[in-house]
Structures are given as structure tokens and as C-alpha cells.
PDB file of N, CA and C in Angstrom:
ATOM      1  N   UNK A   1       4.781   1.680  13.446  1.00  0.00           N
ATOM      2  CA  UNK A   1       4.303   0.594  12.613  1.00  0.00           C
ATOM      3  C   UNK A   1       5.430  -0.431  12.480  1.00  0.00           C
ATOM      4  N   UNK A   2       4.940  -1.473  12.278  1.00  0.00           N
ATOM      5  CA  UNK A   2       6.208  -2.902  12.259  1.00  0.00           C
ATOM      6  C   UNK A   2       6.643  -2.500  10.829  1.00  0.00           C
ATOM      7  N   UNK A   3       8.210  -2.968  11.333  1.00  0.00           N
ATOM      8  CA  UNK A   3       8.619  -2.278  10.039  1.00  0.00           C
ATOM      9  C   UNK A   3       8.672  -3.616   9.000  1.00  0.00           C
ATOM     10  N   UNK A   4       8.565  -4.715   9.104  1.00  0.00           N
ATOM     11  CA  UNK A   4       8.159  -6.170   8.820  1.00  0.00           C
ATOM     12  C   UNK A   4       7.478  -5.761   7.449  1.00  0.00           C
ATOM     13  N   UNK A   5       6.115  -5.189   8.315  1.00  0.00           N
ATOM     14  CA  UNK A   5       4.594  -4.935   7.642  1.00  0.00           C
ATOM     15  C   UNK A   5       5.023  -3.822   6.621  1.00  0.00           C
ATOM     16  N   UNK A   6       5.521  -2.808   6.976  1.00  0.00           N
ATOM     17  CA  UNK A   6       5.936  -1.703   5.913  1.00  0.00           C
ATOM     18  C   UNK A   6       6.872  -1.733   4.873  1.00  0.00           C
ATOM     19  N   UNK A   7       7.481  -3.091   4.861  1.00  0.00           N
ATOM     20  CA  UNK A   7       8.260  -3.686   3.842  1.00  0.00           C
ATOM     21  C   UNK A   7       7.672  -4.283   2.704  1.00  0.00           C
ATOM     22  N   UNK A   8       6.133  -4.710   3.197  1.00  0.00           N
ATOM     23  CA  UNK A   8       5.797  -5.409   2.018  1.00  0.00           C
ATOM     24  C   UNK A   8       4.836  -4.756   2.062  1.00  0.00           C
ATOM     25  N   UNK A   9       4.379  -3.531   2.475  1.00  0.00           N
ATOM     26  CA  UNK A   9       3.062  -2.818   1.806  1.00  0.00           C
ATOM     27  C   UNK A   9       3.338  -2.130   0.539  1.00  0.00           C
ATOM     28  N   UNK A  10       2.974  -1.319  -0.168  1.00  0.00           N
ATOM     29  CA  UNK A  10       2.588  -0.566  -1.311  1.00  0.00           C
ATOM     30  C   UNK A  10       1.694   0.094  -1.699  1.00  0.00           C
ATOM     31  N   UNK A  11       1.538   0.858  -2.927  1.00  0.00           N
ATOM     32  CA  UNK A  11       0.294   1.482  -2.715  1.00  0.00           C
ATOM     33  C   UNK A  11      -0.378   0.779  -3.961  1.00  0.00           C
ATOM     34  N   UNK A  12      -1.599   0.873  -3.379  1.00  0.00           N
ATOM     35  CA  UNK A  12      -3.070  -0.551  -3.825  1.00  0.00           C
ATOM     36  C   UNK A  12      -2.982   0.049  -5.662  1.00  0.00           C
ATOM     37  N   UNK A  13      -2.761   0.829  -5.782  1.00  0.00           N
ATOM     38  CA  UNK A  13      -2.751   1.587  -7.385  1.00  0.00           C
ATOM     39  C   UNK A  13      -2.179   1.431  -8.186  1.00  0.00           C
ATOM     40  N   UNK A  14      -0.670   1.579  -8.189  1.00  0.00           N
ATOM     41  CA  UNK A  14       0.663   1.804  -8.977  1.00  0.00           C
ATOM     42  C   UNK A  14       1.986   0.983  -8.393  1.00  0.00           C
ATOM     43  N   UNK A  15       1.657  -0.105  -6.943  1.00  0.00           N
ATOM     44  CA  UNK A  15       2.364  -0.896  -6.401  1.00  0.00           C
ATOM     45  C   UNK A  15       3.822  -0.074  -5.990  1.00  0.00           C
ATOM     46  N   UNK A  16       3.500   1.254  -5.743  1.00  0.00           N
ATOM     47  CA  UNK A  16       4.896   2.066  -5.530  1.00  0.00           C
ATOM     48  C   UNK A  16       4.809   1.697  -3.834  1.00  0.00           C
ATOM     49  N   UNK A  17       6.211   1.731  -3.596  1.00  0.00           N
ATOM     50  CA  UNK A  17       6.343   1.406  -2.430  1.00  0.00           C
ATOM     51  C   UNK A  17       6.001   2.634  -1.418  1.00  0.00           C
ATOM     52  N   UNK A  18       5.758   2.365  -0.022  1.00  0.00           N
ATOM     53  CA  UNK A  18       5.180   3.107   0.600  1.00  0.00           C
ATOM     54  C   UNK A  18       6.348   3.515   2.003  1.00  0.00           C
ATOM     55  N   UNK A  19       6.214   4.551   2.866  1.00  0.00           N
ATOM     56  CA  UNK A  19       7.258   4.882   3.807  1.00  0.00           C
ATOM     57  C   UNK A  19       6.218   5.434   4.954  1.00  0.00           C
ATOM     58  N   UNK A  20       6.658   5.827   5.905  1.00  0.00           N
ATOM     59  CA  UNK A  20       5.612   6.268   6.743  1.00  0.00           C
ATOM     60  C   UNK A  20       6.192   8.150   6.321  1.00  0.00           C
ATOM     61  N   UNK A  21       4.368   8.507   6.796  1.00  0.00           N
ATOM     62  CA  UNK A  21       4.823   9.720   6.657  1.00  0.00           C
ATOM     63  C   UNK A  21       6.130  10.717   7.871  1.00  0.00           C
ATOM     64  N   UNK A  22       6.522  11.636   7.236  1.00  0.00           N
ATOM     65  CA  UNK A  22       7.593  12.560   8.639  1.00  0.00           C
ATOM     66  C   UNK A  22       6.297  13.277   9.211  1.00  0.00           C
ATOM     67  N   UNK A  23       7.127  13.644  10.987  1.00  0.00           N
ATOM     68  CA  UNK A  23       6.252  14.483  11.603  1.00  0.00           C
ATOM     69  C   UNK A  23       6.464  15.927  10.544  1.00  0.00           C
ATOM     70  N   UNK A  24       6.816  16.426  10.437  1.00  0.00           N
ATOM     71  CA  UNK A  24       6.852  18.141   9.363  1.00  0.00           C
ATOM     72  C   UNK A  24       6.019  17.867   8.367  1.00  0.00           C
ATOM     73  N   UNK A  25       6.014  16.248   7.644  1.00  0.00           N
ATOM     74  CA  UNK A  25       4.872  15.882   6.487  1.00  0.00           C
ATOM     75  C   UNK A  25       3.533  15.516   7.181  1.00  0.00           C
ATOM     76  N   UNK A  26       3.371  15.656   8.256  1.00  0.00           N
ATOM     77  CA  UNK A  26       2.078  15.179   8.839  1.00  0.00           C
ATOM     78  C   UNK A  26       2.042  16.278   9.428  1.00  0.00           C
ATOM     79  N   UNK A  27       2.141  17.655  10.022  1.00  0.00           N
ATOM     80  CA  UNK A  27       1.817  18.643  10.299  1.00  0.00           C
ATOM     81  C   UNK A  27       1.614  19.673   8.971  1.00  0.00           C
ATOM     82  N   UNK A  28       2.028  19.717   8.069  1.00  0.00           N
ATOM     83  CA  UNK A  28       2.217  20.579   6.832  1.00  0.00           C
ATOM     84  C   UNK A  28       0.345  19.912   6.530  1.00  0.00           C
ATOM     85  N   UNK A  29       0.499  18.413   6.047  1.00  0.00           N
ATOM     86  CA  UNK A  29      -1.026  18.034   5.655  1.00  0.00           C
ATOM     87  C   UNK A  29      -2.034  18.086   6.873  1.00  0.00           C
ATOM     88  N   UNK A  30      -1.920  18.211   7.821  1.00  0.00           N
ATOM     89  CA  UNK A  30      -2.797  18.244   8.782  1.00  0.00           C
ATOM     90  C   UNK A  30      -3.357  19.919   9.088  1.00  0.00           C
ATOM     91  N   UNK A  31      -2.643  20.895   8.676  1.00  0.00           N
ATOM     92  CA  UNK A  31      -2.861  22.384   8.484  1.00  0.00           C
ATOM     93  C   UNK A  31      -3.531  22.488   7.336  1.00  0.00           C
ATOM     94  N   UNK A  32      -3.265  22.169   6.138  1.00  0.00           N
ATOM     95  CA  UNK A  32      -4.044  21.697   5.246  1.00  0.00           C
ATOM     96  C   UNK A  32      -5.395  21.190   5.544  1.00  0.00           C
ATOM     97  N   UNK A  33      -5.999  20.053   6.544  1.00  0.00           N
ATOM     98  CA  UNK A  33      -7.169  19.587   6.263  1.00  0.00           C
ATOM     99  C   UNK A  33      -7.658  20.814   7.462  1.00  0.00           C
ATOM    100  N   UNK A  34      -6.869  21.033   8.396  1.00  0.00           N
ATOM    101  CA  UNK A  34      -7.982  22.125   9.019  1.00  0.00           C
ATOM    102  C   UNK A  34      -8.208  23.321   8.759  1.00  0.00           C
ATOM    103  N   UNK A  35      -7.705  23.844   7.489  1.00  0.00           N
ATOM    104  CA  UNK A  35      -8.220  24.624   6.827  1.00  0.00           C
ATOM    105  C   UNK A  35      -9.145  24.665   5.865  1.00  0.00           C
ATOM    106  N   UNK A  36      -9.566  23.039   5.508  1.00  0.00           N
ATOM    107  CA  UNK A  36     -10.308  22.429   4.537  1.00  0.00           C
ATOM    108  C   UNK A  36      -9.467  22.786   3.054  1.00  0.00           C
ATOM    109  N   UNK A  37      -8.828  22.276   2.991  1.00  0.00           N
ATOM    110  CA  UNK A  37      -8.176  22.353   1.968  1.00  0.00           C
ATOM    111  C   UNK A  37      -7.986  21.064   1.357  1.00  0.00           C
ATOM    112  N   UNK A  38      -8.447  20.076   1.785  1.00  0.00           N
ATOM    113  CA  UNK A  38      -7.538  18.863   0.911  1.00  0.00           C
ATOM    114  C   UNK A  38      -8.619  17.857   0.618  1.00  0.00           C
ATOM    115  N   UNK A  39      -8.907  17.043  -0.184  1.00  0.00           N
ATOM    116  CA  UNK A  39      -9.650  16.026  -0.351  1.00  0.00           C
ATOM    117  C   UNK A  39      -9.505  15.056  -0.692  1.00  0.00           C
ATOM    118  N   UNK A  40      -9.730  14.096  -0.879  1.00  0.00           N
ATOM    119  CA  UNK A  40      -9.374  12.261  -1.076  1.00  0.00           C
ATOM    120  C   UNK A  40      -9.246  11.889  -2.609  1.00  0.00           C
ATOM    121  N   UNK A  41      -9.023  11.176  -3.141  1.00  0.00           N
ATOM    122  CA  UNK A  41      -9.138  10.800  -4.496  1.00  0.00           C
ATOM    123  C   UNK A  41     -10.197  11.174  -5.137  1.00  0.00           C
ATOM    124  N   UNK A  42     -11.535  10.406  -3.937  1.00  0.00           N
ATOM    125  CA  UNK A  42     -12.477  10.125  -4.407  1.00  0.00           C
ATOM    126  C   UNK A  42     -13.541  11.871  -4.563  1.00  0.00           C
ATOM    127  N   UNK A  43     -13.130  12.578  -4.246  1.00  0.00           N
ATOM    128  CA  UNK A  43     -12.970  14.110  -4.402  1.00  0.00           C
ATOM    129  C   UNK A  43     -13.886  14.656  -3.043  1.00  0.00           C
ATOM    130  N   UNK A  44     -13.817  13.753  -1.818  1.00  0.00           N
ATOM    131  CA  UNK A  44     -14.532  13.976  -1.252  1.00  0.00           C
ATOM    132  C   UNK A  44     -13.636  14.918   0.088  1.00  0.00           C
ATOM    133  N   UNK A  45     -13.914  15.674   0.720  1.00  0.00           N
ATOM    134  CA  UNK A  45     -12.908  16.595   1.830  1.00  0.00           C
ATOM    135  C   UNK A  45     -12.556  15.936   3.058  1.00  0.00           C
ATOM    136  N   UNK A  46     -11.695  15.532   3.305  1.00  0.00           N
ATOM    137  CA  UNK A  46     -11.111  15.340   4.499  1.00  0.00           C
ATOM    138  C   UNK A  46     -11.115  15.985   5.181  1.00  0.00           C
ATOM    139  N   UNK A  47     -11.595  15.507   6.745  1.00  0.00           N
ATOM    140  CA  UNK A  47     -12.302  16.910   7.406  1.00  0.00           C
ATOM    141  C   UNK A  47     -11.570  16.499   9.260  1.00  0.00           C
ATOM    142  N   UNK A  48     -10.885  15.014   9.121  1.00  0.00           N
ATOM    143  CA  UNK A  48     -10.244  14.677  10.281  1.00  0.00           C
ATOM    144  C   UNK A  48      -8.693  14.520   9.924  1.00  0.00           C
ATOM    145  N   UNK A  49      -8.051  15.391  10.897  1.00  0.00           N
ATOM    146  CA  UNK A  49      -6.907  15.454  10.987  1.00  0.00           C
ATOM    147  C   UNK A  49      -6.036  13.823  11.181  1.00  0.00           C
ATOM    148  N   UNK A  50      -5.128  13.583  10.547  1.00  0.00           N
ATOM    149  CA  UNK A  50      -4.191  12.186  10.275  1.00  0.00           C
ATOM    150  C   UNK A  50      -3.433  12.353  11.564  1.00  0.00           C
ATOM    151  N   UNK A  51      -3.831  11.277  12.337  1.00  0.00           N
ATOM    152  CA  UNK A  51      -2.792  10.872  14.004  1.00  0.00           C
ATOM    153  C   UNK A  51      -1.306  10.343  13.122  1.00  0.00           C
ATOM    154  N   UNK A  52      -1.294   9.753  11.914  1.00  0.00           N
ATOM    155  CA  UNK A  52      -0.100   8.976  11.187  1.00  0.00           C
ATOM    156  C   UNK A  52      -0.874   8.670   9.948  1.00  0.00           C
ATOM    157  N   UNK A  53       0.663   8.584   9.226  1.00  0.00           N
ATOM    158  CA  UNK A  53       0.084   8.473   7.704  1.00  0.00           C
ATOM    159  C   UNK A  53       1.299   7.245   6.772  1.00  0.00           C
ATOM    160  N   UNK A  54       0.941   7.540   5.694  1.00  0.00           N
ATOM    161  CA  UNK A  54       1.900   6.503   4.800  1.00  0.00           C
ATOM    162  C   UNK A  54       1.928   7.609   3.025  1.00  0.00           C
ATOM    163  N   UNK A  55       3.141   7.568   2.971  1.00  0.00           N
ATOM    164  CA  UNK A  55       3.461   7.962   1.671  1.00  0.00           C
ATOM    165  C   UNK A  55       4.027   6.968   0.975  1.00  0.00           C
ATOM    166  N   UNK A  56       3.969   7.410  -0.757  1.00  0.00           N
ATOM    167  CA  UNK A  56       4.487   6.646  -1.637  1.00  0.00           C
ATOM    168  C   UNK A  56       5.840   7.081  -1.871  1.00  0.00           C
ATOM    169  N   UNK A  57       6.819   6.531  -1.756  1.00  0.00           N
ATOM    170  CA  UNK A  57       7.746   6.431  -1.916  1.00  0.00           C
ATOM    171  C   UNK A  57       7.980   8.112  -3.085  1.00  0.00           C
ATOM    172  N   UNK A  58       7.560   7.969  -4.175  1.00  0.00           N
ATOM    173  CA  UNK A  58       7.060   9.455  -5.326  1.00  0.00           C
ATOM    174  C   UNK A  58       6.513  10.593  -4.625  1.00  0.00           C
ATOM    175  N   UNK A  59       6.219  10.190  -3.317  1.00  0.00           N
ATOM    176  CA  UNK A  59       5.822  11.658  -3.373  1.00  0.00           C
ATOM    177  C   UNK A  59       4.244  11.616  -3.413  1.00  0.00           C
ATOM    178  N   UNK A  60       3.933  11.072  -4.370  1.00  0.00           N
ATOM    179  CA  UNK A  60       2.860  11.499  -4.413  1.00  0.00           C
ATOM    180  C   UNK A  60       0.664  11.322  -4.013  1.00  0.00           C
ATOM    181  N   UNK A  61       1.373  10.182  -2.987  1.00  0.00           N
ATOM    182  CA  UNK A  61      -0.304   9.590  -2.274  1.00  0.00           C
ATOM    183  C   UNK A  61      -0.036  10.046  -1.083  1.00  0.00           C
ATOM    184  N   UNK A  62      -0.958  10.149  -0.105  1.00  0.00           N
ATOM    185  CA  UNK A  62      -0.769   9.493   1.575  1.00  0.00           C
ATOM    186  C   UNK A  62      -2.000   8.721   1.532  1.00  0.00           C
ATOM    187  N   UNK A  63      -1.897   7.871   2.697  1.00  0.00           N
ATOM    188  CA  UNK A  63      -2.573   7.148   3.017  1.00  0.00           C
ATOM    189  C   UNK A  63      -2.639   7.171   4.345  1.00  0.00           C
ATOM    190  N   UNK A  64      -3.537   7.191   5.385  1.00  0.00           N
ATOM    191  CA  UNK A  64      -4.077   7.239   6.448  1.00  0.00           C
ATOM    192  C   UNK A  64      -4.150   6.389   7.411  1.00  0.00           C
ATOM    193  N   UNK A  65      -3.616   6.025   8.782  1.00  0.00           N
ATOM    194  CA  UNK A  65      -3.362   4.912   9.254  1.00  0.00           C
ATOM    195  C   UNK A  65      -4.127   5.185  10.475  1.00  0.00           C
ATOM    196  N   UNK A  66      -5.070   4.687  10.734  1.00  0.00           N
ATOM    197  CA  UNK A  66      -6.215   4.802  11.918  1.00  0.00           C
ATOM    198  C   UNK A  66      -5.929   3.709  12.796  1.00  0.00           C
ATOM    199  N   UNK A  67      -5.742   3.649  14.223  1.00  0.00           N
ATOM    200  CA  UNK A  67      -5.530   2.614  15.485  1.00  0.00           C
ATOM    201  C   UNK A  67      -4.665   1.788  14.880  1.00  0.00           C
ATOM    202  N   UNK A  68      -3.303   2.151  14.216  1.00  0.00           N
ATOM    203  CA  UNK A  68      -1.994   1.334  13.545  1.00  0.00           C
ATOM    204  C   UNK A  68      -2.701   0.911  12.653  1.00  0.00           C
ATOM    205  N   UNK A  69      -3.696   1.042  11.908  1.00  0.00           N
ATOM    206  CA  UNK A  69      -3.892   0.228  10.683  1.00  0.00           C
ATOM    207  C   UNK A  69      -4.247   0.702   9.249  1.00  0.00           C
ATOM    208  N   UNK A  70      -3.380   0.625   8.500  1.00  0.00           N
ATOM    209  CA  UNK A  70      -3.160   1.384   7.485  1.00  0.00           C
ATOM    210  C   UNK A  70      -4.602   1.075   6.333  1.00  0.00           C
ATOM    211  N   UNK A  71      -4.533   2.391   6.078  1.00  0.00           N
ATOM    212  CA  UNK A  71      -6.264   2.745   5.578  1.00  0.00           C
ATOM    213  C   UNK A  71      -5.850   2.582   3.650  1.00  0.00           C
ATOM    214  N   UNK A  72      -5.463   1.822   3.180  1.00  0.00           N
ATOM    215  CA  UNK A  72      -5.065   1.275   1.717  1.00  0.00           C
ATOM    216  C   UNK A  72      -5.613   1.272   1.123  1.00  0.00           C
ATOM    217  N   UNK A  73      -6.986   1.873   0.625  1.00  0.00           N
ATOM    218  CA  UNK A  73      -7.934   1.675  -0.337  1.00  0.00           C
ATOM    219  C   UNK A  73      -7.637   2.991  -1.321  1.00  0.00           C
ATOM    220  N   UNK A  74      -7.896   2.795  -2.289  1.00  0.00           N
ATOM    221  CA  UNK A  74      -7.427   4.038  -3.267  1.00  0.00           C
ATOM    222  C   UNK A  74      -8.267   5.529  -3.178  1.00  0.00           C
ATOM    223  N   UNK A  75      -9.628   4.974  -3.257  1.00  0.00           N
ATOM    224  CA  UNK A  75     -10.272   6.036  -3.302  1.00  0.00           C
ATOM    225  C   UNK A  75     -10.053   7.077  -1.933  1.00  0.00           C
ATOM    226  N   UNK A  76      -9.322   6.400  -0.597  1.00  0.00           N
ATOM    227  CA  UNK A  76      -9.015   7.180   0.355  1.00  0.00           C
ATOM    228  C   UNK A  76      -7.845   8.338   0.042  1.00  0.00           C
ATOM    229  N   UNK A  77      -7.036   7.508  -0.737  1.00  0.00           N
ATOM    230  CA  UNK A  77      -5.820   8.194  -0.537  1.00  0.00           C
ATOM    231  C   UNK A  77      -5.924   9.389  -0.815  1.00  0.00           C
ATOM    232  N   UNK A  78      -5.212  10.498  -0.930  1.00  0.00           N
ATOM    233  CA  UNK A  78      -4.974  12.069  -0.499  1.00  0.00           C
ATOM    234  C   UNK A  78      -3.900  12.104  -1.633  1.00  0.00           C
ATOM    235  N   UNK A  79      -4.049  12.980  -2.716  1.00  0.00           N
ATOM    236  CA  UNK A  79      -3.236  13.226  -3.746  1.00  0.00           C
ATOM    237  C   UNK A  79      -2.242  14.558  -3.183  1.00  0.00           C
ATOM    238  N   UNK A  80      -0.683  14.515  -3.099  1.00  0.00           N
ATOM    239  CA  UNK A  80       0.275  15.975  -2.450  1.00  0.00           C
ATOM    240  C   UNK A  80      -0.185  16.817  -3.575  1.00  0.00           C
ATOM    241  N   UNK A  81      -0.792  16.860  -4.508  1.00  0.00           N
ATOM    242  CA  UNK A  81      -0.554  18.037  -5.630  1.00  0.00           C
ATOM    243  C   UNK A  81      -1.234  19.184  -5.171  1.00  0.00           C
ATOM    244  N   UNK A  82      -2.543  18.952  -4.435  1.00  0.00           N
ATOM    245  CA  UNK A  82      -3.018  19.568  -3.963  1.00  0.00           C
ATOM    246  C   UNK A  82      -2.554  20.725  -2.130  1.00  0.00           C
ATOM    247  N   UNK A  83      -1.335  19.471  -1.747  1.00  0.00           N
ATOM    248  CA  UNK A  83      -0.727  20.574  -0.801  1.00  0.00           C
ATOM    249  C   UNK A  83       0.080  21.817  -1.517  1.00  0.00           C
ATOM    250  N   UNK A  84       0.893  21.613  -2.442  1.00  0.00           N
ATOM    251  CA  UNK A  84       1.324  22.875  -2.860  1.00  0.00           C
ATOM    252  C   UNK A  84       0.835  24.093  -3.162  1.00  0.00           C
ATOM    253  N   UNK A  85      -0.678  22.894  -3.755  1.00  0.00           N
ATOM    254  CA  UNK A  85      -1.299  24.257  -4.024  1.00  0.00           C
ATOM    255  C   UNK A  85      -1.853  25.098  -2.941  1.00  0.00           C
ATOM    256  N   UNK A  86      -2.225  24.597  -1.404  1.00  0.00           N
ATOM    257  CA  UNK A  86      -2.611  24.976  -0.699  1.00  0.00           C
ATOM    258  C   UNK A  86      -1.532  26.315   0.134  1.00  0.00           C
ATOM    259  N   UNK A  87      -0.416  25.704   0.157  1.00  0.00           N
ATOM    260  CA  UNK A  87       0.495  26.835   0.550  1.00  0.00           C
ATOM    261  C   UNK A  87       0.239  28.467  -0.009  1.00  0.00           C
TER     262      UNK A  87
END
């Protein structure tokens, strides 16, 4: 992702700044959704594995970046509280 563009993104909610996700943070949540374990804000299950993602700076959103283009809407985002619990 341009790192231009990732300078002035944020997340659409709480304006916390955003980072791209690590490969170990995008395999950890991606074991997660193919186990069905994880779901969106909007409490609905994520059921396709993330090619790339975007975190909040806290820790605590991802956000989903489909053909480089970052998927920013709130109700998408993916709350981590729920990976711990998945472990």
C-alpha cells in the first residue's frame, strides 16, 4: 500500500491511526476466520480469509483491504478481542 495513503488514513470511528497489518498478524486472524471464529462489528461472521489488512494503531480494529483498497467502513471492521479469545 502507498505509504502516502497510509499516512493519512485512520480508523472511520475513533480517528486512531491505522498501520498495515504483520504477516504473523494476518495468519494468526486468518486461522481464526477458518475456523469460524471471528465476526465483524456488525456481528456478522467473516467467512473469507484477509489477502491484507489494516490495524489501529491500539490494537484494537482490522480492517480489510480487498484489490489494494482499504475496506474502512466501521461496521466491517473485525474487533482483536475476540482473537484472544479464540486461542
Amino acid at each position: 500500500m502507498d505509504k502516502h495513503l497510509l499516512d493519512i488514513l485512520c480508523c472511520p470511528v475513533k480517528k486512531t491511526p491505522i498501520r498495515m497489518l504483520r504477516n504473523d498478524e494476518l495468519q494468526h486472524l486468518n486461522q481464526a476466520i477458518t475456523r469460524g471464529q471471528i465476526q465483524n462489528v456488525a456481528g456478522d461472521p467473516v467467512d473469507r480469509a484477509l489477502q491484507a489488512g489494516l490495524i489501529t494503531t491500539d490494537g484494537k480494529v482490522v480492517y480489510r483491504i480487498e484489490d489494494d483498497i482499504p475496506v474502512l467502513l466501521p461496521e466491517e471492521g473485525i474487533g482483536t478481542v475476540q482473537l484472544n479469545e479464540a486461542l
